[in-house]
PDB file of N, CA and C in Angstrom:
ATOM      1  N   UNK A   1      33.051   5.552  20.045  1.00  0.00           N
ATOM      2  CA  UNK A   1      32.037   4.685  19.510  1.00  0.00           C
ATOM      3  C   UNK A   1      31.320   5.345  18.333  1.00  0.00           C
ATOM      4  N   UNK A   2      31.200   6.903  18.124  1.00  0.00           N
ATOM      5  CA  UNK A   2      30.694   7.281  17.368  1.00  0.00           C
ATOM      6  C   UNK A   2      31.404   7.256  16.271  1.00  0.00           C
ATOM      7  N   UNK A   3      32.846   7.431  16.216  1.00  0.00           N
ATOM      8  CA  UNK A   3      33.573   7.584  15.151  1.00  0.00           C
ATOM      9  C   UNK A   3      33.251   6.289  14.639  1.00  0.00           C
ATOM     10  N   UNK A   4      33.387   5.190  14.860  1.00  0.00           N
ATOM     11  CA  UNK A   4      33.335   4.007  14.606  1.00  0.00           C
ATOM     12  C   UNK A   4      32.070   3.429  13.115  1.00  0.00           C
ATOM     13  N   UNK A   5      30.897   4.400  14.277  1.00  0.00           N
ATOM     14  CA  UNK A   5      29.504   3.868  13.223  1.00  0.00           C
ATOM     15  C   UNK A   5      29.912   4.696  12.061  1.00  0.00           C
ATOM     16  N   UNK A   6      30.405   5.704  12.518  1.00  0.00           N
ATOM     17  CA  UNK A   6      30.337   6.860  11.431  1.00  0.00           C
ATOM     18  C   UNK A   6      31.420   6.487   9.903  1.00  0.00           C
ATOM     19  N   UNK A   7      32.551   5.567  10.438  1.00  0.00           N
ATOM     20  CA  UNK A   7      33.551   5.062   9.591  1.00  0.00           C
ATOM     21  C   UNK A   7      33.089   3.863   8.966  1.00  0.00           C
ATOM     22  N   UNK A   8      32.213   3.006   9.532  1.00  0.00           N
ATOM     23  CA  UNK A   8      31.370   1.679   9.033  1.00  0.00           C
ATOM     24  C   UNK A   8      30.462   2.018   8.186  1.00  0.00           C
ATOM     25  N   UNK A   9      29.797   3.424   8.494  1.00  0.00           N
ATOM     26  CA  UNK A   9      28.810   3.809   7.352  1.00  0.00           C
ATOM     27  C   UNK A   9      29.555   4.267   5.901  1.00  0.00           C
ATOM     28  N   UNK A  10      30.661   5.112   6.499  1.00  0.00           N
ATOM     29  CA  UNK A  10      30.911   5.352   4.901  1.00  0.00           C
ATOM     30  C   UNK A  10      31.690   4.714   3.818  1.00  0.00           C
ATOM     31  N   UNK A  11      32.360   3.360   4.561  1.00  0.00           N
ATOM     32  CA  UNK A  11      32.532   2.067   4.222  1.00  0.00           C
ATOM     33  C   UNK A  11      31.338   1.511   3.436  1.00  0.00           C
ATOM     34  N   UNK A  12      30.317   1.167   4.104  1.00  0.00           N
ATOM     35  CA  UNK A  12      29.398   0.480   3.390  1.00  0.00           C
ATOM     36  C   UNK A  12      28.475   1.519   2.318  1.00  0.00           C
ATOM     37  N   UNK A  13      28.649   2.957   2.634  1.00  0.00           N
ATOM     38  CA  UNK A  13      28.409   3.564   1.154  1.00  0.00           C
ATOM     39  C   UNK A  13      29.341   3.994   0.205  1.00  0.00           C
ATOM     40  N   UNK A  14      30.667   3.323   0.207  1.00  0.00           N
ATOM     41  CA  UNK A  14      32.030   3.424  -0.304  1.00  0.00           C
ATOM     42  C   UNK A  14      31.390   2.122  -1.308  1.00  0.00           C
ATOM     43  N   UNK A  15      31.474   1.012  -0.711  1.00  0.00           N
ATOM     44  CA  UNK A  15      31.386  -0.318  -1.361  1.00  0.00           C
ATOM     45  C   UNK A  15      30.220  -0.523  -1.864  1.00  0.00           C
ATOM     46  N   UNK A  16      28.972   0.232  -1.477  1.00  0.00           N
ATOM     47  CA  UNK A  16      28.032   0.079  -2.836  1.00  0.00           C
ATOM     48  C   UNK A  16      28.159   0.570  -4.359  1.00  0.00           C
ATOM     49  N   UNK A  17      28.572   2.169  -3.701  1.00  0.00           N
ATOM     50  CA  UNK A  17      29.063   2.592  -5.092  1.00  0.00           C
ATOM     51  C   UNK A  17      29.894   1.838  -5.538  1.00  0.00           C
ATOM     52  N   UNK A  18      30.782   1.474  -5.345  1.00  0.00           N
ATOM     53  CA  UNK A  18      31.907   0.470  -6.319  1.00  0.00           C
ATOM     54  C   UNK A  18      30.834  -0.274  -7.051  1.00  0.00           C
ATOM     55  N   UNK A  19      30.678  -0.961  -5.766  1.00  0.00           N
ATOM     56  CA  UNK A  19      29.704  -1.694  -6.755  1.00  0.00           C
ATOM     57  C   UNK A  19      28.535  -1.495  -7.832  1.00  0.00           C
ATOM     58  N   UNK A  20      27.920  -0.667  -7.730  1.00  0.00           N
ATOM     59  CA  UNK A  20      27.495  -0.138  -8.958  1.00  0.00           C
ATOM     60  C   UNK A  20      28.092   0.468 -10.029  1.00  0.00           C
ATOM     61  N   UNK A  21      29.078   0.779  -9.862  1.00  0.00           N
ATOM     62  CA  UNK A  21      30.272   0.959 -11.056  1.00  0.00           C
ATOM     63  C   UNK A  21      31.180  -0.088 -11.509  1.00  0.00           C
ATOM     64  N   UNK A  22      30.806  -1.249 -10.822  1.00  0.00           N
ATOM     65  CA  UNK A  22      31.616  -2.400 -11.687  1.00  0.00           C
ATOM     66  C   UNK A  22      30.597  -2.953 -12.984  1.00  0.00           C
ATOM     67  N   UNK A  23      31.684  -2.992 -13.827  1.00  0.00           N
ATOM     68  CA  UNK A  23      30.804  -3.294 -15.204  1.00  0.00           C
ATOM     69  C   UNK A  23      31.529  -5.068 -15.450  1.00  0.00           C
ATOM     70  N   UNK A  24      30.900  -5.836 -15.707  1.00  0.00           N
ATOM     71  CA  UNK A  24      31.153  -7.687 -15.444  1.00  0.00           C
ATOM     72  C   UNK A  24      31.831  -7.716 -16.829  1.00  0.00           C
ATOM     73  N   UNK A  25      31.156  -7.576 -18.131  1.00  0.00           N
ATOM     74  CA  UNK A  25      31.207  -7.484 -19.434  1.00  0.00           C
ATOM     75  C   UNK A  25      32.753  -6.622 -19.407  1.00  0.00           C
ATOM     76  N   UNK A  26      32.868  -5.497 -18.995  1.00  0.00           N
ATOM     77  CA  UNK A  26      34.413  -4.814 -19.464  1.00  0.00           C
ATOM     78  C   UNK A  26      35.607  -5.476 -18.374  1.00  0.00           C
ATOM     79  N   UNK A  27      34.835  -6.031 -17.522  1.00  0.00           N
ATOM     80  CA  UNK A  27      36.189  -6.566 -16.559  1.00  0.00           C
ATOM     81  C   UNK A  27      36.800  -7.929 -17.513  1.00  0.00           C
ATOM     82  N   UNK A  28      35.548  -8.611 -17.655  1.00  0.00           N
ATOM     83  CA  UNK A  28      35.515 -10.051 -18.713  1.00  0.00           C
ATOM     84  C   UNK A  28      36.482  -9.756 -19.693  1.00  0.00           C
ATOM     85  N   UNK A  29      36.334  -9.152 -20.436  1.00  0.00           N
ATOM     86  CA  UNK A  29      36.652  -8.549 -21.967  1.00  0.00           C
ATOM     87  C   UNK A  29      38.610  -8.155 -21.344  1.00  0.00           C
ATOM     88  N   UNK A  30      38.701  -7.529 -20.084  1.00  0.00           N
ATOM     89  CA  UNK A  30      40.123  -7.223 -19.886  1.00  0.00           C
ATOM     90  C   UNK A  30      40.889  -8.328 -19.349  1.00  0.00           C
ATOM     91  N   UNK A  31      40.212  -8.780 -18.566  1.00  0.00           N
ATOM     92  CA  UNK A  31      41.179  -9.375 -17.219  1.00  0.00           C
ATOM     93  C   UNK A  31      40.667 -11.037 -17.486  1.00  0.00           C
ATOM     94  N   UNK A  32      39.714 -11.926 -18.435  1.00  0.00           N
ATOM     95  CA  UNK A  32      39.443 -13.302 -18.835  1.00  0.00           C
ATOM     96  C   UNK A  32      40.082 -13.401 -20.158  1.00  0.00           C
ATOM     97  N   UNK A  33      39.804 -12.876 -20.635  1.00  0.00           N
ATOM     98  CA  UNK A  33      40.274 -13.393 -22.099  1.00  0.00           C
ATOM     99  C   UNK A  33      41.379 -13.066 -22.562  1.00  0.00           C
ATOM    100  N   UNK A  34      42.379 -12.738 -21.671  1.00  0.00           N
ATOM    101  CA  UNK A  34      43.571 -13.365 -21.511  1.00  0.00           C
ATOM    102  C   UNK A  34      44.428 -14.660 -21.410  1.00  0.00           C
ATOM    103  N   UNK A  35      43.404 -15.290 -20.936  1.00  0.00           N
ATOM    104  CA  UNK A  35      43.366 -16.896 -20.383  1.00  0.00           C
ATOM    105  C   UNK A  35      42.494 -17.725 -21.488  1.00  0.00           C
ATOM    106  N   UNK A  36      41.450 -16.870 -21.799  1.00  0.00           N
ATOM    107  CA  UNK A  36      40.723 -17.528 -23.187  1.00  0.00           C
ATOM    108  C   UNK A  36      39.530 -16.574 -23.698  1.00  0.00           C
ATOM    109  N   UNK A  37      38.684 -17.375 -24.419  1.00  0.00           N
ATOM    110  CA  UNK A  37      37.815 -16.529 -25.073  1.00  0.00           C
ATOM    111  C   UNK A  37      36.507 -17.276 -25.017  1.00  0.00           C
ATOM    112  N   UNK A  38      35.556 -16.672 -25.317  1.00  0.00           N
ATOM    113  CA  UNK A  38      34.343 -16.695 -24.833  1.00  0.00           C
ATOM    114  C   UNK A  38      33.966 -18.071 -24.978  1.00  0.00           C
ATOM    115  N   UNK A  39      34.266 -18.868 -26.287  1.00  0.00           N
ATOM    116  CA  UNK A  39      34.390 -20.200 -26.449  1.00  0.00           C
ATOM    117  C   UNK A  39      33.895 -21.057 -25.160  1.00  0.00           C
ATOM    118  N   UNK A  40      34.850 -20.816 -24.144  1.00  0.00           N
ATOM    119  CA  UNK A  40      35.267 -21.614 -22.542  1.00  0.00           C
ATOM    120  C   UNK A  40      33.196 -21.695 -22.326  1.00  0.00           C
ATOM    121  N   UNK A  41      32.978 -20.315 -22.102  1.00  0.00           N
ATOM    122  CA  UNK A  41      31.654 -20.756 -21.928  1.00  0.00           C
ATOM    123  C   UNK A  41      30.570 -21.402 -23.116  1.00  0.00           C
ATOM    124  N   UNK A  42      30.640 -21.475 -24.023  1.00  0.00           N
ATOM    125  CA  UNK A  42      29.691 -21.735 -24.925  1.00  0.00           C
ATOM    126  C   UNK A  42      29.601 -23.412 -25.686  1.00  0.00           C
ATOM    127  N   UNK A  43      31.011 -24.057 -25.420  1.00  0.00           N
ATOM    128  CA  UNK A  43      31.260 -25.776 -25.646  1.00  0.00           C
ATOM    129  C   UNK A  43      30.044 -26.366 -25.528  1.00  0.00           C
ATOM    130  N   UNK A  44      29.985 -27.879 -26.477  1.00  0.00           N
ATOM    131  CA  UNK A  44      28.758 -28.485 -26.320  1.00  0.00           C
ATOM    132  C   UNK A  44      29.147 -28.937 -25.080  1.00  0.00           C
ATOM    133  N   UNK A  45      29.985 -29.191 -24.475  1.00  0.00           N
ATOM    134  CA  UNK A  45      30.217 -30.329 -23.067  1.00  0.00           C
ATOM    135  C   UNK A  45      30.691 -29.211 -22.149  1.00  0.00           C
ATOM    136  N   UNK A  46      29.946 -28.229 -21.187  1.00  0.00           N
ATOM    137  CA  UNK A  46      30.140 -27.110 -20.408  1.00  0.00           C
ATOM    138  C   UNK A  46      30.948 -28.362 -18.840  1.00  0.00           C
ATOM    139  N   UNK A  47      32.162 -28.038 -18.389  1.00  0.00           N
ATOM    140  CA  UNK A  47      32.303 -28.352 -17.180  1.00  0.00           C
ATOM    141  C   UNK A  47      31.519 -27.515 -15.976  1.00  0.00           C
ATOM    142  N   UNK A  48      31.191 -26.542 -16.138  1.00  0.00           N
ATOM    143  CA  UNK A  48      30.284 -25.783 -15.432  1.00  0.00           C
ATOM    144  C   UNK A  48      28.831 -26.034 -15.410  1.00  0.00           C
ATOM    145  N   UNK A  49      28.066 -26.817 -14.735  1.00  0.00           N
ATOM    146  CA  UNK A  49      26.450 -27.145 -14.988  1.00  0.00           C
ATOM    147  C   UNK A  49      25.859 -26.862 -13.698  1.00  0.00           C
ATOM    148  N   UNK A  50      26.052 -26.291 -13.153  1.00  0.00           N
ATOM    149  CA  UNK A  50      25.295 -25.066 -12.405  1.00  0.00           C
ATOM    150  C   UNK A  50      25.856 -23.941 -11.753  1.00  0.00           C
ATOM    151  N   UNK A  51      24.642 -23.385 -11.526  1.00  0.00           N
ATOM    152  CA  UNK A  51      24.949 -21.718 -10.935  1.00  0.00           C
ATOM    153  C   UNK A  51      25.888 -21.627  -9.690  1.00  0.00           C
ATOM    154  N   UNK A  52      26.067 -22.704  -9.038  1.00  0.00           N
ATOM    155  CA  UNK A  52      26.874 -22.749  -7.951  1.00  0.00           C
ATOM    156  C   UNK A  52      28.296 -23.267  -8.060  1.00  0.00           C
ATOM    157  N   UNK A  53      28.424 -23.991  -9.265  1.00  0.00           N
ATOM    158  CA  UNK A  53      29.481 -24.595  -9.739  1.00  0.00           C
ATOM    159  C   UNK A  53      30.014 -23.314 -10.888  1.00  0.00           C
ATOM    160  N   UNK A  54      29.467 -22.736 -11.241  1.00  0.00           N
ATOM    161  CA  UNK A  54      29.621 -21.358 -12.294  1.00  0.00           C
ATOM    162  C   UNK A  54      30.119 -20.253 -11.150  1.00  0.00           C
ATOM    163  N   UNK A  55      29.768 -19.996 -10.063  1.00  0.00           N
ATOM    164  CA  UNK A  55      30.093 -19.209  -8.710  1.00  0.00           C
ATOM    165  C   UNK A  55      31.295 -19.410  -8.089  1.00  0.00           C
ATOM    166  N   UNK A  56      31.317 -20.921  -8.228  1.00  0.00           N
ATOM    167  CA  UNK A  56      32.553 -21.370  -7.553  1.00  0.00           C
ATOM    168  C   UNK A  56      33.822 -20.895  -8.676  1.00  0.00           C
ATOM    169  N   UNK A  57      33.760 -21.379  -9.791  1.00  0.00           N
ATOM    170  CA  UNK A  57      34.843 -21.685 -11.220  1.00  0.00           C
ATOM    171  C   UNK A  57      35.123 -19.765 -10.894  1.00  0.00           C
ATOM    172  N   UNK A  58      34.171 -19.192 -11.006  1.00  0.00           N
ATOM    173  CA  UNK A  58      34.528 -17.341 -11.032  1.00  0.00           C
ATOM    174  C   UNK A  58      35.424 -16.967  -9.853  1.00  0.00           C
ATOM    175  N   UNK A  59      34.998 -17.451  -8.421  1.00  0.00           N
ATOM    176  CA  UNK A  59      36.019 -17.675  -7.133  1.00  0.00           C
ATOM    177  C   UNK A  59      37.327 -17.615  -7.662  1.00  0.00           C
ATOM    178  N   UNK A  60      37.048 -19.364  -8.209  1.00  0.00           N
ATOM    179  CA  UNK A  60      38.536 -19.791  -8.584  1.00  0.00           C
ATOM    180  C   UNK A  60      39.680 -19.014  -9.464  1.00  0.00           C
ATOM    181  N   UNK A  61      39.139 -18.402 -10.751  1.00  0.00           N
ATOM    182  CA  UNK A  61      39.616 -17.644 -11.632  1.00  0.00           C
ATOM    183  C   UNK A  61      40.309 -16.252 -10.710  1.00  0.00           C
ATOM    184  N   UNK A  62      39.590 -15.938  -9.748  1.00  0.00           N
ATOM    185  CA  UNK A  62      39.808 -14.315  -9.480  1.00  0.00           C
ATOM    186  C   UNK A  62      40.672 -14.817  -8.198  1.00  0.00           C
ATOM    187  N   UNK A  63      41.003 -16.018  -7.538  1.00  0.00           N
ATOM    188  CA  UNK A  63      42.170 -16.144  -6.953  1.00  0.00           C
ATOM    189  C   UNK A  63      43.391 -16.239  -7.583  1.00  0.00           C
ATOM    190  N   UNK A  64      43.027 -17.522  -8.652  1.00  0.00           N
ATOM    191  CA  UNK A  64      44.179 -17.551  -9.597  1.00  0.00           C
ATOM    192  C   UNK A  64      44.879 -16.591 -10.352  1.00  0.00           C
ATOM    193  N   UNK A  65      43.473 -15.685 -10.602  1.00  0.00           N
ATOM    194  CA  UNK A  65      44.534 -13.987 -11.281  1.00  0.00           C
ATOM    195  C   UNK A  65      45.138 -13.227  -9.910  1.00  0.00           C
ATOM    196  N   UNK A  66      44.300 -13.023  -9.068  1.00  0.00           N
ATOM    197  CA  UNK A  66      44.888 -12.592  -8.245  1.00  0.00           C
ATOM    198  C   UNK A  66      43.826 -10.744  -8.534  1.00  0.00           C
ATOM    199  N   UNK A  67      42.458 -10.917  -8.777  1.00  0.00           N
ATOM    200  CA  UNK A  67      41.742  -9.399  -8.986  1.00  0.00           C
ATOM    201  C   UNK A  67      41.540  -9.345  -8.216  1.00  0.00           C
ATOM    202  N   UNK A  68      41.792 -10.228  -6.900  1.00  0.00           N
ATOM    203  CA  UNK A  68      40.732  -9.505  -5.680  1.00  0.00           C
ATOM    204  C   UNK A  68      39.046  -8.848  -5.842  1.00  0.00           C
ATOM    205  N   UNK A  69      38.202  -9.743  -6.312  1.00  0.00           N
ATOM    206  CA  UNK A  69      36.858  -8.593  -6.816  1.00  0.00           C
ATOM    207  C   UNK A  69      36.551  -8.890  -5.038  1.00  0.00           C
ATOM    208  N   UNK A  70      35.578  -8.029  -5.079  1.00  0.00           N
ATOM    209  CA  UNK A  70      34.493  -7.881  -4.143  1.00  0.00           C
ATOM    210  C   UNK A  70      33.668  -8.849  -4.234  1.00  0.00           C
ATOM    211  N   UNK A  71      32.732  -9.823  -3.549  1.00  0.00           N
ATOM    212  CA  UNK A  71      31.663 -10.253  -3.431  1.00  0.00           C
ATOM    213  C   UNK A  71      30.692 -10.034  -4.597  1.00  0.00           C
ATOM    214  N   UNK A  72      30.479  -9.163  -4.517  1.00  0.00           N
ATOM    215  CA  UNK A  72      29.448  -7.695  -5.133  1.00  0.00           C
ATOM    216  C   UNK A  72      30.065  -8.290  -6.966  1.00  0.00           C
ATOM    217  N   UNK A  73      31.242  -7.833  -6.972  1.00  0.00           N
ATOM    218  CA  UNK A  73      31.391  -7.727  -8.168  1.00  0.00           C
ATOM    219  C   UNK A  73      31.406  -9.541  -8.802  1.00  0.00           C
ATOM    220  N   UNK A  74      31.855 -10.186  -7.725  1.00  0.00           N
ATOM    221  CA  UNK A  74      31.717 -11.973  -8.473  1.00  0.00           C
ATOM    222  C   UNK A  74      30.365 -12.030  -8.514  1.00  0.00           C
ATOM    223  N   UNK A  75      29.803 -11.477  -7.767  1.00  0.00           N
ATOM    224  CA  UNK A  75      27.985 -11.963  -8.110  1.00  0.00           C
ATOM    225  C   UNK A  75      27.634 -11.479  -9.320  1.00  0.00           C
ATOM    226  N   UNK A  76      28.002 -10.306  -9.935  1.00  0.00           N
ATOM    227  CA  UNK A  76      28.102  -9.748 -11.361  1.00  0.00           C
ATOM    228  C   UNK A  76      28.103 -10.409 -12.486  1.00  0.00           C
ATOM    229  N   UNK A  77      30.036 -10.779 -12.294  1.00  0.00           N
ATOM    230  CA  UNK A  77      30.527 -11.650 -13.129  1.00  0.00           C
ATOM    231  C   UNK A  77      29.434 -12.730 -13.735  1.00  0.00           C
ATOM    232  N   UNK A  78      28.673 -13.442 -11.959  1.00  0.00           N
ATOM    233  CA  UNK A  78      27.887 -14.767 -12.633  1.00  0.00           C
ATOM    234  C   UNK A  78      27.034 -14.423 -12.907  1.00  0.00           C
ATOM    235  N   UNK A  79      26.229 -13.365 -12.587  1.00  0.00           N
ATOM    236  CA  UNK A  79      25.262 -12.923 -13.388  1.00  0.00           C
ATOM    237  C   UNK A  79      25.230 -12.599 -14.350  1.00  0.00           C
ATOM    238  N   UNK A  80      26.251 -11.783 -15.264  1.00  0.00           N
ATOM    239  CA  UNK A  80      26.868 -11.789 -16.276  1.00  0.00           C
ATOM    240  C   UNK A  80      26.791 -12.897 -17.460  1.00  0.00           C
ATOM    241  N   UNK A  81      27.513 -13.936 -17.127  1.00  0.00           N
ATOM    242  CA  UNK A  81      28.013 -15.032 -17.742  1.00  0.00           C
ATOM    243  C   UNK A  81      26.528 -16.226 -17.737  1.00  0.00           C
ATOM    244  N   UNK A  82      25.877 -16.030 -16.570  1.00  0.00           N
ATOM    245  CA  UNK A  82      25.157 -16.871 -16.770  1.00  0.00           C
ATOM    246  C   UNK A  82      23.649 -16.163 -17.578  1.00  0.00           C
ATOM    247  N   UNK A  83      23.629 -14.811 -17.733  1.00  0.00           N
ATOM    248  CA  UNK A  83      22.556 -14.397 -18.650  1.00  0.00           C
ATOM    249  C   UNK A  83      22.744 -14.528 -20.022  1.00  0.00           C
ATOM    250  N   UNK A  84      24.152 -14.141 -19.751  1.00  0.00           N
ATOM    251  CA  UNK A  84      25.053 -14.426 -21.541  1.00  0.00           C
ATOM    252  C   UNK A  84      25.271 -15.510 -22.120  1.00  0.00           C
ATOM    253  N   UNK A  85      25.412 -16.619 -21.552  1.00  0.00           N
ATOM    254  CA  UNK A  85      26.032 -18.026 -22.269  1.00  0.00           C
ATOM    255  C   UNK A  85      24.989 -19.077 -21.454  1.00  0.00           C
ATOM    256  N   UNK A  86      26.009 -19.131 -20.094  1.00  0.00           N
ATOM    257  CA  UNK A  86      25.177 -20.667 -19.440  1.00  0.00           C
ATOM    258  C   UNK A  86      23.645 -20.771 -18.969  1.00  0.00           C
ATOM    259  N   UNK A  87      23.103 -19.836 -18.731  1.00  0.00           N
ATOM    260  CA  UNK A  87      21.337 -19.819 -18.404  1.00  0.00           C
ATOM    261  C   UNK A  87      20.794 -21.037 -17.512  1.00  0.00           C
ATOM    262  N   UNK A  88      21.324 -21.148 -16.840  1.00  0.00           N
ATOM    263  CA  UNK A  88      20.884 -21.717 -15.850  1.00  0.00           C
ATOM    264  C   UNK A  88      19.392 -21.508 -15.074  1.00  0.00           C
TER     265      UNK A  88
END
């Protein structure tokens, strides 16, 4: 039982650090705009009109590539994108 907590802890201080080392902007820049360019967000007619629908579309993208992000790091992404372009 002890090994257990002891392997859950350094799991969950494994996956913070990641997460503070994911950068949204250099993942964007590698692994999106492949598919397109910043354009997608900035159109007068956004298919994306809210933060939850902007959450979801980032989901969708990182199944369809297949990045596997973390939680952690899609919350980024929309934080990212939505400080940068959509402002919700």
């Amino acid at each position: 039982m002890r090994f257990g907590f002891i392997a859950l802890s350094l799991s969950l201080v494994a996956s913070t650090a990641a997460a503070e080392d994911f950068d949204a902007k250099s993942f964007l820049a590698e692994k999106c705009s492949s598919c397109h360019g910043t354009e997608v967000y900035s159109r007068p007619n956004p298919r994306v009109k809210s933060l939850d629908k902007l959450a979801a579309q980032v989901r969708r993208c990182d199944a369809n590539v297949g990045t596997g992000l973390f939680d952690e790091d899609i919350d980024a992404v929309v934080k990212y994108l939505n400080v940068n372009f959509y402002k919700f």
